[in-house]
N, C-alpha and C. Protein backbone atom coordinates (compact mmCIF):
# COMPACT_ATOMS: atom_id res chain seq x y z
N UNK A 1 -23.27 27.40 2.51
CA UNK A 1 -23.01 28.56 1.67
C UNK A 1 -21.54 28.93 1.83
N UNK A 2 -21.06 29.35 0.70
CA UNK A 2 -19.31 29.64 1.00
C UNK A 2 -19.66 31.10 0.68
N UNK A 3 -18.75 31.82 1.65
CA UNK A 3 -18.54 32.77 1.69
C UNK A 3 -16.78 33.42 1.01
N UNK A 4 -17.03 32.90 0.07
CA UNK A 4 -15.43 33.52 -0.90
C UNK A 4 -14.41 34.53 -0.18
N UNK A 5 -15.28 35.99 -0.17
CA UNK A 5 -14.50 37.09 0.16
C UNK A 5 -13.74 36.98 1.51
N UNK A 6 -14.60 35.98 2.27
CA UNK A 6 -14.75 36.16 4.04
C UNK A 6 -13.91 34.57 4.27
N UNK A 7 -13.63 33.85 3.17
CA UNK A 7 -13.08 32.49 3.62
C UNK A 7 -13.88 32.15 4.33
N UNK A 8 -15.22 31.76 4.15
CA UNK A 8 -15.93 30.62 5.39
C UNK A 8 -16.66 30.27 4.88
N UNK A 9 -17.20 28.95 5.13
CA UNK A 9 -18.56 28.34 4.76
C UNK A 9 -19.39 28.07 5.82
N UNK A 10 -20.59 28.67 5.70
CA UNK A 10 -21.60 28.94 6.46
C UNK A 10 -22.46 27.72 6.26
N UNK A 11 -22.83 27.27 7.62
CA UNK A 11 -23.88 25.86 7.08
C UNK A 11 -24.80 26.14 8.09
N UNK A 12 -26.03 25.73 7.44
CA UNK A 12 -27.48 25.83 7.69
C UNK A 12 -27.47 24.64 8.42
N UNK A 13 -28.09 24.52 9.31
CA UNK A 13 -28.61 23.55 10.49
C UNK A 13 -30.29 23.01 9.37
N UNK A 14 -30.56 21.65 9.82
CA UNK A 14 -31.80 21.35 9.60
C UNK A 14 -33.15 22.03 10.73
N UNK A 15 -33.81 22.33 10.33
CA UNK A 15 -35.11 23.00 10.97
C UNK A 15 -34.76 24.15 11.69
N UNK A 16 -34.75 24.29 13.18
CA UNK A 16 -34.40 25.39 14.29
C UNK A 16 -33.66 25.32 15.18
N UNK A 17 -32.47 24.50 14.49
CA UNK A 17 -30.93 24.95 14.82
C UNK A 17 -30.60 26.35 14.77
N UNK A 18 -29.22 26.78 15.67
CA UNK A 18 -28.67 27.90 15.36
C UNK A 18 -27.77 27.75 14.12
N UNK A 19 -27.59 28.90 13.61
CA UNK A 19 -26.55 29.26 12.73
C UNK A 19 -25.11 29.03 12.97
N UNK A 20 -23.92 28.80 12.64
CA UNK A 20 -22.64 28.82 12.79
C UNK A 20 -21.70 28.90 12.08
N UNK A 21 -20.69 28.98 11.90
CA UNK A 21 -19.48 29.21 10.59
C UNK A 21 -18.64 28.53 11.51
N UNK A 22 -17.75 27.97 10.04
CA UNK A 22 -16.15 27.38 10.49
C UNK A 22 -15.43 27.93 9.30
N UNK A 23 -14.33 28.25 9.39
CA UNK A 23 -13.00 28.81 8.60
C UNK A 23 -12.74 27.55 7.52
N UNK A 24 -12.18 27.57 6.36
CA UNK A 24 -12.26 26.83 5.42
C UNK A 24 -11.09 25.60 6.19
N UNK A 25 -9.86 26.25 6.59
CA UNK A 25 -8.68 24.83 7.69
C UNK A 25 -9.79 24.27 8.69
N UNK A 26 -10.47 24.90 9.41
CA UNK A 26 -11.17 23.96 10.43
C UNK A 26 -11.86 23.34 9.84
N UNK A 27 -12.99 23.53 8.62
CA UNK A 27 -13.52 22.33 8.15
C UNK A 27 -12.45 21.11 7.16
N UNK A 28 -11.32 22.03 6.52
CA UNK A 28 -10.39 20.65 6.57
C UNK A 28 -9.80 19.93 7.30
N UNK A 29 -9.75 20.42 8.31
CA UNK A 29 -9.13 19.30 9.59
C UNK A 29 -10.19 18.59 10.32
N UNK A 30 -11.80 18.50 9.91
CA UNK A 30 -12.60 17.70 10.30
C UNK A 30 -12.61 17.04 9.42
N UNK A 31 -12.79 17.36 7.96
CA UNK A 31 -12.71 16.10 6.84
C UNK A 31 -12.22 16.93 5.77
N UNK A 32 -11.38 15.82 5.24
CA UNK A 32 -10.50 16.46 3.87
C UNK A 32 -11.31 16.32 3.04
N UNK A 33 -11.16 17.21 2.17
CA UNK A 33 -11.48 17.26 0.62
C UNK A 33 -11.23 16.21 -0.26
N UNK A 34 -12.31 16.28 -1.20
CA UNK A 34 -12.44 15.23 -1.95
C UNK A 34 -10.91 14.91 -3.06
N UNK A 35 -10.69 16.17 -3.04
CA UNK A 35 -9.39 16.37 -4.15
C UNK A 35 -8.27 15.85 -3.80
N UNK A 36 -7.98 16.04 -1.73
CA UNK A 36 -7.09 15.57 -1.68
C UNK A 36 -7.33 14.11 -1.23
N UNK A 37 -7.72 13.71 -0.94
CA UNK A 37 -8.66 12.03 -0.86
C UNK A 37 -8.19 11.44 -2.33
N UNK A 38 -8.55 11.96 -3.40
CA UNK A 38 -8.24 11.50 -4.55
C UNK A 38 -6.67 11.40 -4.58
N UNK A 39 -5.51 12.56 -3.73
CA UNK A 39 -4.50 12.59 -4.40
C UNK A 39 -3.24 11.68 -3.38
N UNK A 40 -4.25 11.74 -2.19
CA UNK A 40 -3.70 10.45 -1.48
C UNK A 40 -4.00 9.08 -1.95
N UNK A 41 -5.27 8.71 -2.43
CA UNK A 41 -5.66 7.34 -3.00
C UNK A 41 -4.51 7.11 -4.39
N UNK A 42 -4.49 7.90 -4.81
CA UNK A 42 -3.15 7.81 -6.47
C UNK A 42 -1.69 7.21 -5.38
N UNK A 43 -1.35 7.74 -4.87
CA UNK A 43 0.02 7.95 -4.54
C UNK A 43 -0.21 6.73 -3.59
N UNK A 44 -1.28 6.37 -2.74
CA UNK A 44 -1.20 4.66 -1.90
C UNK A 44 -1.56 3.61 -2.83
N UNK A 45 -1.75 3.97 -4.40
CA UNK A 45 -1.56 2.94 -5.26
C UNK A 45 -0.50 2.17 -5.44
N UNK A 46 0.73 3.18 -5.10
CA UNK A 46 2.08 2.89 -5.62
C UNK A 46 2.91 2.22 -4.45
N UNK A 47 1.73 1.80 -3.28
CA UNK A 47 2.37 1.14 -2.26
C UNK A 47 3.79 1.95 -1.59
N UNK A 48 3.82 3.54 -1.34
CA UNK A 48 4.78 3.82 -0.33
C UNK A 48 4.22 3.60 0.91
N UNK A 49 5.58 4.27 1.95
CA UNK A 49 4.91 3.97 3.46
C UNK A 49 4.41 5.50 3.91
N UNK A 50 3.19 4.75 4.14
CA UNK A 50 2.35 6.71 4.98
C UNK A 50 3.25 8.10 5.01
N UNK A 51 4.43 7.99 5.66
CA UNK A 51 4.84 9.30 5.80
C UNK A 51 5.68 9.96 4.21
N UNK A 52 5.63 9.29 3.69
CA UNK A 52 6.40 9.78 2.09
C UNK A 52 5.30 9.76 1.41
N UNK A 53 4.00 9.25 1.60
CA UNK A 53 2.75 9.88 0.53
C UNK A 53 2.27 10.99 0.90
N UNK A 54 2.50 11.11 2.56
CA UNK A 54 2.08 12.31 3.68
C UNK A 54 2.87 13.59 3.09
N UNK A 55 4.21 13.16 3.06
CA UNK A 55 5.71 14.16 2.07
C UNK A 55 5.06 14.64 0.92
N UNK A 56 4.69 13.82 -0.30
CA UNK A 56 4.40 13.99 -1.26
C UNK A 56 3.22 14.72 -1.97
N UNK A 57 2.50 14.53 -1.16
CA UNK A 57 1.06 14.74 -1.13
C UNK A 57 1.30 16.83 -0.55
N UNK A 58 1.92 16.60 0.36
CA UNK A 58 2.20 17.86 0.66
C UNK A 58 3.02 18.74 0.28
N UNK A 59 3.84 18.39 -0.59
CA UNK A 59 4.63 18.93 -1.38
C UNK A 59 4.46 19.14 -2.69
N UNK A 60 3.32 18.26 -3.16
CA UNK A 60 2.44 18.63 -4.59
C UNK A 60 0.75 19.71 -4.27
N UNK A 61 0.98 19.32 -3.10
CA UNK A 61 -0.55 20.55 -3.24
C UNK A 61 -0.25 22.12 -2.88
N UNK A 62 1.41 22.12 -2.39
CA UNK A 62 2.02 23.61 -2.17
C UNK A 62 2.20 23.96 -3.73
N UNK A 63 2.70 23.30 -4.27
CA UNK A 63 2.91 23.25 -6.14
C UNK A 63 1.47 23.88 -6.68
N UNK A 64 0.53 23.38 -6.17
CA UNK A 64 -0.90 23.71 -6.44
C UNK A 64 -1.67 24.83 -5.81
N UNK A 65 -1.26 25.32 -5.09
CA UNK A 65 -1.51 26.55 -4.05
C UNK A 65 -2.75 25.82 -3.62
N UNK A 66 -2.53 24.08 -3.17
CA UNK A 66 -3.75 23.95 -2.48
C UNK A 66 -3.16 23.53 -0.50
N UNK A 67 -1.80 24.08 -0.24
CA UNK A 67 -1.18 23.90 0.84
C UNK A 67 -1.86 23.93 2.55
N UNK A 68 -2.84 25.11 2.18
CA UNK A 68 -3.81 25.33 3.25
C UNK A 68 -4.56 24.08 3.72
N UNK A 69 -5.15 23.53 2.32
CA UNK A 69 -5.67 22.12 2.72
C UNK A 69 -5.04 20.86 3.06
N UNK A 70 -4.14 20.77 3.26
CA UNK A 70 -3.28 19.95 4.11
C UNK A 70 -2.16 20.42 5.24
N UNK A 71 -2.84 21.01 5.57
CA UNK A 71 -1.70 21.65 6.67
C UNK A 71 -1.68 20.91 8.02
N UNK A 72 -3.09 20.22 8.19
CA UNK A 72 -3.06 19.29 9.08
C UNK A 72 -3.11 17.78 8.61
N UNK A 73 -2.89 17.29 7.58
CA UNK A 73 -2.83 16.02 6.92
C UNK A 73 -1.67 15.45 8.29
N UNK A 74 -2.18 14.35 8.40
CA UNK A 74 -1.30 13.32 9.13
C UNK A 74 -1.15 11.80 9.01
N UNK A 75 -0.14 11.28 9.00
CA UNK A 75 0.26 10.40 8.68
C UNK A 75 -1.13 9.01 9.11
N UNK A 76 -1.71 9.08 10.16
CA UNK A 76 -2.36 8.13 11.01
C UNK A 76 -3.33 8.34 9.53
N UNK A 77 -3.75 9.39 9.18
CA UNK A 77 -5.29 9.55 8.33
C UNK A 77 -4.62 9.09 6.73
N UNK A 78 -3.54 9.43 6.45
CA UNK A 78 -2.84 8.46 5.30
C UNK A 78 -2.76 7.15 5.05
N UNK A 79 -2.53 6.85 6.47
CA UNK A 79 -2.00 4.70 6.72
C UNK A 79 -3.77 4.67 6.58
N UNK A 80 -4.93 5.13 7.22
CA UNK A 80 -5.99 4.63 6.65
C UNK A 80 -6.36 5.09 5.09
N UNK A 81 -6.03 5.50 5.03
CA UNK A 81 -6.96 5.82 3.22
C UNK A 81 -6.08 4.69 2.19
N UNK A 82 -4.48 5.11 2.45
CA UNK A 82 -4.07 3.57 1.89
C UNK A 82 -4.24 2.31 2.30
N UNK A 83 -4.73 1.59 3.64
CA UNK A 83 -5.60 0.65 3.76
C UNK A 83 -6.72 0.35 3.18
N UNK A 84 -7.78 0.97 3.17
CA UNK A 84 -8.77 1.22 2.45
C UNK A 84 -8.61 1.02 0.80
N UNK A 85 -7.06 1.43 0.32
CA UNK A 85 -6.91 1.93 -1.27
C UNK A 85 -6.10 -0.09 -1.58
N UNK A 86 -5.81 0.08 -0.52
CA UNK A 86 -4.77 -1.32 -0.98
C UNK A 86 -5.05 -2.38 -0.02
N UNK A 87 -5.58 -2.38 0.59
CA UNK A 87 -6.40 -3.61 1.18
C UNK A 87 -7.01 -4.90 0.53
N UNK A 88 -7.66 -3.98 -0.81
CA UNK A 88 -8.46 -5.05 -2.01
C UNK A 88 -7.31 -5.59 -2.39
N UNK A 89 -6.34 -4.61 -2.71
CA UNK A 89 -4.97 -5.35 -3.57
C UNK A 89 -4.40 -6.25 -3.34
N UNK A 90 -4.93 -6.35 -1.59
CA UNK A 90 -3.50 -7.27 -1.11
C UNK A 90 -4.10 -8.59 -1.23
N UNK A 91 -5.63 -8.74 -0.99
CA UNK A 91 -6.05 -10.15 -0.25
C UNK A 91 -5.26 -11.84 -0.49
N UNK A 92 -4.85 -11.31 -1.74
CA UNK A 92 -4.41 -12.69 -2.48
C UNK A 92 -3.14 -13.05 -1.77
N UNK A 93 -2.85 -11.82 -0.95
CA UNK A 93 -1.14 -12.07 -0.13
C UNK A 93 -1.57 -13.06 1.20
N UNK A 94 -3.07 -12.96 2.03
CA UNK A 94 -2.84 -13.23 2.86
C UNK A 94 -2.90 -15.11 3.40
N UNK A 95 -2.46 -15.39 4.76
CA UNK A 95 -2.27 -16.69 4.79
C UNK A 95 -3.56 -17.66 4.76
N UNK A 96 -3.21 -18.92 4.87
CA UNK A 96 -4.15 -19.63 5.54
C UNK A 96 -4.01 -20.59 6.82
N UNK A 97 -4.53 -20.73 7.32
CA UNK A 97 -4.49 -21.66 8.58
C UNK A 97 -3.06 -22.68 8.75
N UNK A 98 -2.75 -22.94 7.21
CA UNK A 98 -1.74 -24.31 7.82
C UNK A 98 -0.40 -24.23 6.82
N UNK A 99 0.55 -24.16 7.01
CA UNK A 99 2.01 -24.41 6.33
C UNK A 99 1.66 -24.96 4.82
N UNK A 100 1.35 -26.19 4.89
CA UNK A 100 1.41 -27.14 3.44
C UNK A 100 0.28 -26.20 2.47
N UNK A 101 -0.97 -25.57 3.01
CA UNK A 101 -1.82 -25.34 2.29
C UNK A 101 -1.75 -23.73 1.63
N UNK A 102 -0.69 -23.06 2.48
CA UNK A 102 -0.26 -21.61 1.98
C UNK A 102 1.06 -22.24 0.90
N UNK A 103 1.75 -23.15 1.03
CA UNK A 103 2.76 -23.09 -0.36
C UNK A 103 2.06 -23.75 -1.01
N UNK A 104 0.27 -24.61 -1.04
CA UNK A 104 0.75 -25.11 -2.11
C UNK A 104 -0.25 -24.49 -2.93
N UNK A 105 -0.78 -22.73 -2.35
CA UNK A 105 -1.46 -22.29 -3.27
C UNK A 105 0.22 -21.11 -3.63
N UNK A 106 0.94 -20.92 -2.69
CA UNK A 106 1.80 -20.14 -3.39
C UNK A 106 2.53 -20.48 -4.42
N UNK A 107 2.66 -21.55 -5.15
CA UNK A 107 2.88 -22.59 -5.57
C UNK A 107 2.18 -22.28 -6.70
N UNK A 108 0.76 -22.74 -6.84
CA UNK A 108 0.01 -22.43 -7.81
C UNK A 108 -0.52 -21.26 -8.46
N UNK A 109 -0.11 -19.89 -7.36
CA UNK A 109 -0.04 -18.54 -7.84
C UNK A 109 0.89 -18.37 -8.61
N UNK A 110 1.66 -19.04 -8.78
CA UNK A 110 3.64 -18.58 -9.35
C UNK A 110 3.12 -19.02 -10.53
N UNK A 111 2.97 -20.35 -10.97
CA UNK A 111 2.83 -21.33 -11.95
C UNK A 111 1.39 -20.69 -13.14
N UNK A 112 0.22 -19.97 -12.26
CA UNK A 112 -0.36 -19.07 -13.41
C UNK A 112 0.35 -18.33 -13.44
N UNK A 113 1.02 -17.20 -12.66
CA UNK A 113 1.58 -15.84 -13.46
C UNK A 113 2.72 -16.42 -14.42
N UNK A 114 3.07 -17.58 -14.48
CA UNK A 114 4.08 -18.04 -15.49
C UNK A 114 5.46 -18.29 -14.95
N UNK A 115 5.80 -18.54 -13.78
CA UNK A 115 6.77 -18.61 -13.39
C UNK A 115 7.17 -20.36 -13.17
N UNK A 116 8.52 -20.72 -13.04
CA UNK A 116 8.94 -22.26 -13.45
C UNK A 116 9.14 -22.39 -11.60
N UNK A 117 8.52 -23.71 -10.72
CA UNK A 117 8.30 -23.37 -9.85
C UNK A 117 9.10 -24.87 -9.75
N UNK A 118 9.68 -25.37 -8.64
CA UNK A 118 9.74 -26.21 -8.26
C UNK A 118 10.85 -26.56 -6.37
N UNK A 119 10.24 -27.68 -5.67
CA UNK A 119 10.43 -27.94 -5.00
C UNK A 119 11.52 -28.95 -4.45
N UNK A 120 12.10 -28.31 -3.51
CA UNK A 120 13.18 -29.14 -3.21
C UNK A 120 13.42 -29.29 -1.38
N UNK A 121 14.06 -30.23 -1.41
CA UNK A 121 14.31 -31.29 0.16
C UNK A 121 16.21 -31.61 0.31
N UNK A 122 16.75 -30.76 1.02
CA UNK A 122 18.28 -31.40 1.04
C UNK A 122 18.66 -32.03 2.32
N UNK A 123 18.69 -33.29 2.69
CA UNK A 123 19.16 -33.71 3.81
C UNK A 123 20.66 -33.61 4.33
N UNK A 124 20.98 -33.28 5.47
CA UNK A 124 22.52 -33.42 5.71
C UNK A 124 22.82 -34.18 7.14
N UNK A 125 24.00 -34.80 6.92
CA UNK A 125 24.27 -35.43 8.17
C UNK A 125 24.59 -34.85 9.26
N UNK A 126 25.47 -33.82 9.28
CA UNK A 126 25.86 -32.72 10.21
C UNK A 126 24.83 -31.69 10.34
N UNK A 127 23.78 -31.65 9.90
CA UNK A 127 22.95 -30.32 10.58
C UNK A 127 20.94 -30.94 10.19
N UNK A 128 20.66 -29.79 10.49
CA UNK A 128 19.09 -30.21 9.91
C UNK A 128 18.85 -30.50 8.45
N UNK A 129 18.00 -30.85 8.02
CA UNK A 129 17.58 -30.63 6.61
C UNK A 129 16.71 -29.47 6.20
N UNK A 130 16.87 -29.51 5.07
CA UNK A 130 15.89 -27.87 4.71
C UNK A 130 15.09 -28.34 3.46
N UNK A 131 14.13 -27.56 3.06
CA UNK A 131 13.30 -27.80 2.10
C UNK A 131 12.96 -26.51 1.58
N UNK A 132 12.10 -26.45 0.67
CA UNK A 132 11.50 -25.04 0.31
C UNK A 132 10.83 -25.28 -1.24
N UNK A 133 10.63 -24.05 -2.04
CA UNK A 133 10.60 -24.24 -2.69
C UNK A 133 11.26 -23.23 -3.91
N UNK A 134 11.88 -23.11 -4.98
CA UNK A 134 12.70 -22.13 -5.79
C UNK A 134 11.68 -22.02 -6.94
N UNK A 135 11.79 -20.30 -7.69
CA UNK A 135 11.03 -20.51 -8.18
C UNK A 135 11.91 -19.08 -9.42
N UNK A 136 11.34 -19.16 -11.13
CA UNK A 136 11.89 -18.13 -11.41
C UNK A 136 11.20 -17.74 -12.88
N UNK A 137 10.76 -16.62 -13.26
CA UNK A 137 10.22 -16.36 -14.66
C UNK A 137 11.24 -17.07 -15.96
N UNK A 138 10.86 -17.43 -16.60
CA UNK A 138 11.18 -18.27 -18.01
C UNK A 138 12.35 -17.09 -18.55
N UNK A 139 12.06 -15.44 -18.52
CA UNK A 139 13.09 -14.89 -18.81
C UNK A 139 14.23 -14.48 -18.20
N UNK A 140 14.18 -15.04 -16.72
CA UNK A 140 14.87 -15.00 -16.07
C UNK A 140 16.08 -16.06 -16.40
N UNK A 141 15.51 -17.24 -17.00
CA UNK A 141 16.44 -18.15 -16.85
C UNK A 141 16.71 -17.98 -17.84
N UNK A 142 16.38 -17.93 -19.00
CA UNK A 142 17.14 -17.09 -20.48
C UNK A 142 18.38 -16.57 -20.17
N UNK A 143 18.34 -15.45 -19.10
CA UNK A 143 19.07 -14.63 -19.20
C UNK A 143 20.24 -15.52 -18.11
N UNK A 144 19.85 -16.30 -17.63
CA UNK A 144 20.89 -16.97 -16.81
C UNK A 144 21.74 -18.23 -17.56
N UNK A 145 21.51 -18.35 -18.74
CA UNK A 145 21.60 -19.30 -19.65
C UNK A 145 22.55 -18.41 -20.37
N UNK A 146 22.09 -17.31 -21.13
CA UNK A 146 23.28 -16.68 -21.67
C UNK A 146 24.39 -16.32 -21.48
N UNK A 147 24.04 -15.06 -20.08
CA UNK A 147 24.83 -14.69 -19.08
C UNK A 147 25.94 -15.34 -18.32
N UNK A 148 25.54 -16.52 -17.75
CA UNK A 148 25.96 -17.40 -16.67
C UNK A 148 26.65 -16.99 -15.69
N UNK A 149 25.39 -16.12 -14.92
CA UNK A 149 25.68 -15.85 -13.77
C UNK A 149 24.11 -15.00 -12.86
N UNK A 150 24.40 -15.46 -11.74
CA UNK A 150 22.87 -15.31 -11.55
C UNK A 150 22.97 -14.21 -9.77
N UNK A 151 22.35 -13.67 -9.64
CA UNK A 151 22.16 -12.64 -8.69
C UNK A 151 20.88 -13.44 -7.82
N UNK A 152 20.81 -13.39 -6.39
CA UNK A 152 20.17 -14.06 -5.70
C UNK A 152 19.48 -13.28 -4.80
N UNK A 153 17.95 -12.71 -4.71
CA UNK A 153 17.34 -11.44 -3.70
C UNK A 153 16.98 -12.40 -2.85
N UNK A 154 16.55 -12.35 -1.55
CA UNK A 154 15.81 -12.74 -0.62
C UNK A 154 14.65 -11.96 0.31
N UNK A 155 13.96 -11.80 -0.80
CA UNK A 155 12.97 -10.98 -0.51
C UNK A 155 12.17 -11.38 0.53
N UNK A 156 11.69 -12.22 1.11
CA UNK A 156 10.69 -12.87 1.60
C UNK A 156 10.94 -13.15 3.00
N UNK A 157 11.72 -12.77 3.46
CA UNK A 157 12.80 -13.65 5.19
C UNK A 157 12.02 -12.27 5.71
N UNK A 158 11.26 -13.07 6.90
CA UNK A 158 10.21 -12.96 7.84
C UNK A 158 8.85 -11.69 7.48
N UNK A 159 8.37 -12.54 6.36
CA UNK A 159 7.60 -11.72 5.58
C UNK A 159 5.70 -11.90 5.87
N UNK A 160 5.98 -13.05 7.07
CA UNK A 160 4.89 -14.07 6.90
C UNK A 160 4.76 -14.62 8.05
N UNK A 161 3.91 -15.41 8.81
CA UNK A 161 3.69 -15.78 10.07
C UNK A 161 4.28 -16.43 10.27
N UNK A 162 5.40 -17.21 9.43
CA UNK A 162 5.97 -18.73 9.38
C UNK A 162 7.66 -18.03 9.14
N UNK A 163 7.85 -16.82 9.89
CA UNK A 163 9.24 -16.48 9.42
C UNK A 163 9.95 -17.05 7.94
């Protein structure tokens, strides 16, 4: 039973329990609300890191005069709900057992989303050889064709069990 005027919700025990009340913050700091559950799950869609959805999240429910209910939000209970929210998302990221058999589905992930994939081996006399593989969307190279000149990210350096 909520008690509006008095801020509390009163909960009934099953059979011949005692009676008890908790203040509307103490039952949010045992479990959040569904609303804000929802408004953390939106914002760990967008893949930030815990403490800036933790920021955000708390800085849009003061906007909302719903501030009370996160006053104890913490980062640890964020990193899980976006686990939970992006966990499904990720699976396709994770490895497999052996070197050759993670590139040569990464390989074949590139090549459906449409990307021009190919592999290369450079031997040198003075040092090791290297291999890998380069890979780049069709409008990418358009634009490197026109342009002629190309910008190089390295997104990926120690992203993975295999540095």
């Amino acid at each position: 039973m909520w008690l509006v005027s008095l801020k509390i919700v009163k909960v009934e025990h099953y059979k011949d329990s005692p009676n008890h009340t908790h203040s509307l913050i103490e039952s949010d700091r045992i479990k959040r609300s569904q609303v804000v559950r929802d408004l953390v799950e939106k914002e760990a869609v967008k893949n930030y890191p815990p403490p800036a959805i933790t920021s955000a999240i708390k800085e849009y429910t003061t906007k909302l005069g719903l501030d009370a209910s996160v006053q104890e939000l913490r980062r640890k209970e964020v990193a899980n709900i976006k686990y939970k929210v992006r966990g499904p998302l990720e699976v396709h990221l994770m490895c497999d057992f052996d070197l050759k058999s993670d590139i040569s589905k990464s390989i074949s992930f590139l090549i459906e989303k449409g990307y021009r994939v190919e592999s290369y081996y450079v031997s040198h006399q003075s040092t090791k050889s290297a291999k890998g593989i380069v890979f780049a969307h069709p409008k990418q190279l358009e634009k490197l064709q026109r342009y002629r000149w190309l910008t190089l990210i390295d997104s990926t350096h120690k992203t993975n069990k295999y540095d």
